[in-house]
C-alpha atoms as a PDB file:
ATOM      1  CA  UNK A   1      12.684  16.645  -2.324  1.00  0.00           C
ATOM      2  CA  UNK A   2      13.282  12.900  -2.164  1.00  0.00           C
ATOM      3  CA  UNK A   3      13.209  11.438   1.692  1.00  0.00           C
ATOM      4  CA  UNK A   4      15.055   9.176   3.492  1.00  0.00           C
ATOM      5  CA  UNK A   5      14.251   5.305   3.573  1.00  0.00           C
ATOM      6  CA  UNK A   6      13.923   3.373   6.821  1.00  0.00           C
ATOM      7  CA  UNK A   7      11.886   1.998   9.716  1.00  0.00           C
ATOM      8  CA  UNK A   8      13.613   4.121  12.445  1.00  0.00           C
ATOM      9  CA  UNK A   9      11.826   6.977  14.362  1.00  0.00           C
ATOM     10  CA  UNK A  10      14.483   9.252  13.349  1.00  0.00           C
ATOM     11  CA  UNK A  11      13.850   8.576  10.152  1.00  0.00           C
ATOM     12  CA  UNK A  12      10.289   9.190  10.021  1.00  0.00           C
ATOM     13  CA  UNK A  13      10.526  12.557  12.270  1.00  0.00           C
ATOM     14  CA  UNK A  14      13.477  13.928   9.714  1.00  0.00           C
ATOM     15  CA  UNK A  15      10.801  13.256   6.948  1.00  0.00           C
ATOM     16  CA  UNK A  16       7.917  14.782   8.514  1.00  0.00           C
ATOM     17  CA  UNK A  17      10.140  17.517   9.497  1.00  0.00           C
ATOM     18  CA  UNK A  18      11.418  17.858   5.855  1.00  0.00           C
ATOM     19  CA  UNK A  19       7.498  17.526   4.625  1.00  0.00           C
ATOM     20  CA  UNK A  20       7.015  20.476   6.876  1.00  0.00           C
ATOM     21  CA  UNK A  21       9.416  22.741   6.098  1.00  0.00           C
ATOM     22  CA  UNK A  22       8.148  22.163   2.326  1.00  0.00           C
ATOM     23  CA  UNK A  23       4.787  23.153   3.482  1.00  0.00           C
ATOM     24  CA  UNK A  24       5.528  26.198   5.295  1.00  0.00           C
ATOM     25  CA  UNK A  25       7.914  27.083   2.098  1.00  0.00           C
ATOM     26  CA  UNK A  26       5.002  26.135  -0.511  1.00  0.00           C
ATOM     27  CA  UNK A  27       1.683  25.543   1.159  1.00  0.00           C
ATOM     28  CA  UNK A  28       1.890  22.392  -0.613  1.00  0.00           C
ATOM     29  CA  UNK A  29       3.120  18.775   0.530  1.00  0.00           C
ATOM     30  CA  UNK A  30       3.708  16.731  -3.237  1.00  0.00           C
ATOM     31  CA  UNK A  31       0.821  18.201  -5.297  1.00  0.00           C
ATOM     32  CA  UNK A  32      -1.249  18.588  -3.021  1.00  0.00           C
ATOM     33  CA  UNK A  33      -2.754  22.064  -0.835  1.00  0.00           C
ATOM     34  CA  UNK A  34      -3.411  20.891   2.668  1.00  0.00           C
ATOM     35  CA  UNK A  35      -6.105  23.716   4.000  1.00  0.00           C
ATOM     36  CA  UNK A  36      -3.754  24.250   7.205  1.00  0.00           C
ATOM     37  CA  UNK A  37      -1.093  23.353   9.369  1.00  0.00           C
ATOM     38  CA  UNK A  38      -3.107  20.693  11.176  1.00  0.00           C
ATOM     39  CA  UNK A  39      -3.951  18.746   8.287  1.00  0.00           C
ATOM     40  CA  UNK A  40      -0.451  19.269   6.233  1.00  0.00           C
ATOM     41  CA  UNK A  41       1.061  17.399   9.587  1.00  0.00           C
ATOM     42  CA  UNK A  42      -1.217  14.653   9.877  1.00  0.00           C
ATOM     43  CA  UNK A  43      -1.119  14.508   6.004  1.00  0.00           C
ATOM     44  CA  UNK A  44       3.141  14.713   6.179  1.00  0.00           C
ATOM     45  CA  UNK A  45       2.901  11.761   9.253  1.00  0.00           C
ATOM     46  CA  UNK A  46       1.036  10.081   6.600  1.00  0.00           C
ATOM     47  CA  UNK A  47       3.294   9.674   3.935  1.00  0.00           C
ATOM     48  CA  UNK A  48       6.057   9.548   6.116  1.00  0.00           C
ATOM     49  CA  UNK A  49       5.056   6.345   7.670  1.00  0.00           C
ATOM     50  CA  UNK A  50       3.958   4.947   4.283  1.00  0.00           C
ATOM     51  CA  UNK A  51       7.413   5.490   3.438  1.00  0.00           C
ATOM     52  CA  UNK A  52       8.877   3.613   6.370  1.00  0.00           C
ATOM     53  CA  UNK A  53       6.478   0.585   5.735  1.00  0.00           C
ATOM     54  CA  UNK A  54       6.429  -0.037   2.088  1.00  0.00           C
ATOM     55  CA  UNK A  55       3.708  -2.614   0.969  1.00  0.00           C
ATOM     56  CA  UNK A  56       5.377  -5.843  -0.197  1.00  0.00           C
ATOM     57  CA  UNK A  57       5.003  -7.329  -3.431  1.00  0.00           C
ATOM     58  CA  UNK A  58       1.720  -9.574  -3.789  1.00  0.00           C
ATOM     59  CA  UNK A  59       3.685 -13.578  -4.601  1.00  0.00           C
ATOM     60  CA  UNK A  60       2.209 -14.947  -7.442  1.00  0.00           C
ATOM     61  CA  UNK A  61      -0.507 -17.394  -7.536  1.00  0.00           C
ATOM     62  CA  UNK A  62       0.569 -20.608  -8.501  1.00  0.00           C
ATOM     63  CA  UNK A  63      -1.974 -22.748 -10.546  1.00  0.00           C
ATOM     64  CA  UNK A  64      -3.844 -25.457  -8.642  1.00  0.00           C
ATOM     65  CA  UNK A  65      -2.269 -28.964  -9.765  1.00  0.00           C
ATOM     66  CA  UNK A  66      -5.140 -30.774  -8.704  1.00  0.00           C
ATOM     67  CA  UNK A  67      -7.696 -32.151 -11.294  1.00  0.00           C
ATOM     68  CA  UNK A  68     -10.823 -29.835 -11.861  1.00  0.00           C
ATOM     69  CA  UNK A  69     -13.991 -30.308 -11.120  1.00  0.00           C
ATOM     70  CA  UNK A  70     -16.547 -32.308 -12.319  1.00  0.00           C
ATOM     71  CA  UNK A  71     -19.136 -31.166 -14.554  1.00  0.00           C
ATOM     72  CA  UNK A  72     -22.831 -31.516 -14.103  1.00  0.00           C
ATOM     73  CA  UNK A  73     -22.819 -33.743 -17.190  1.00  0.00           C
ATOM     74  CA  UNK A  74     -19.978 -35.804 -16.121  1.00  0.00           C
ATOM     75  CA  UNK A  75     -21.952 -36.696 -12.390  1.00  0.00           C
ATOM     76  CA  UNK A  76     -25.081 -37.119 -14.127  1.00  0.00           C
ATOM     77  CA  UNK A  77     -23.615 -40.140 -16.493  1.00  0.00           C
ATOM     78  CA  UNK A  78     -21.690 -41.557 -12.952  1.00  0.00           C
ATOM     79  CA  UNK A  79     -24.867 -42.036 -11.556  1.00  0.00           C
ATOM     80  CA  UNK A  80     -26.535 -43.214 -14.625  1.00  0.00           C
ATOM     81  CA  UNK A  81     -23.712 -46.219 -14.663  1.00  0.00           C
ATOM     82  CA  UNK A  82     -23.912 -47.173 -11.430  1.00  0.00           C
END
């Protein structure tokens, strides 16, 4: 059973409340067997909140435009010159 999307508190309860009722149905939440009530709710609050709050995509890292670093060799002949 898909849930609902959104931030809201109603939200969240109706899909804890729908997690629940799958539980009591089931005795599972998803694929998994919570041992008992207690943990199935803290389990359905769980998911429901990670449903609320996706996790944003990570941005890309853009490549560093500066020159790299000097090697060991390359300092060693600057000082050499000098």
């Amino acid at each position: 059973m898909p849930l609902d999307e959104g931030k809201s508190q109603k939200t969240i309860s109706n899909n804890i409340e729908k997690l629940m009722k799958e539980f009591q149905s089931t005795g599972k939440i998803g694929t998994s067997t919570p041992a008992n009530a207690d943990k199935a709710l803290r389990q359905a609050q769980a998911i429901a909140e990670s449903k609320a709050n996706p996790k944003k995509p990570k941005k890309a890292i853009k490549p560093n435009a500066k020159k790299p670093l000097p090697t060991l060799l390359e300092l060693a002949k600057k000082r050499k010159s000098k």
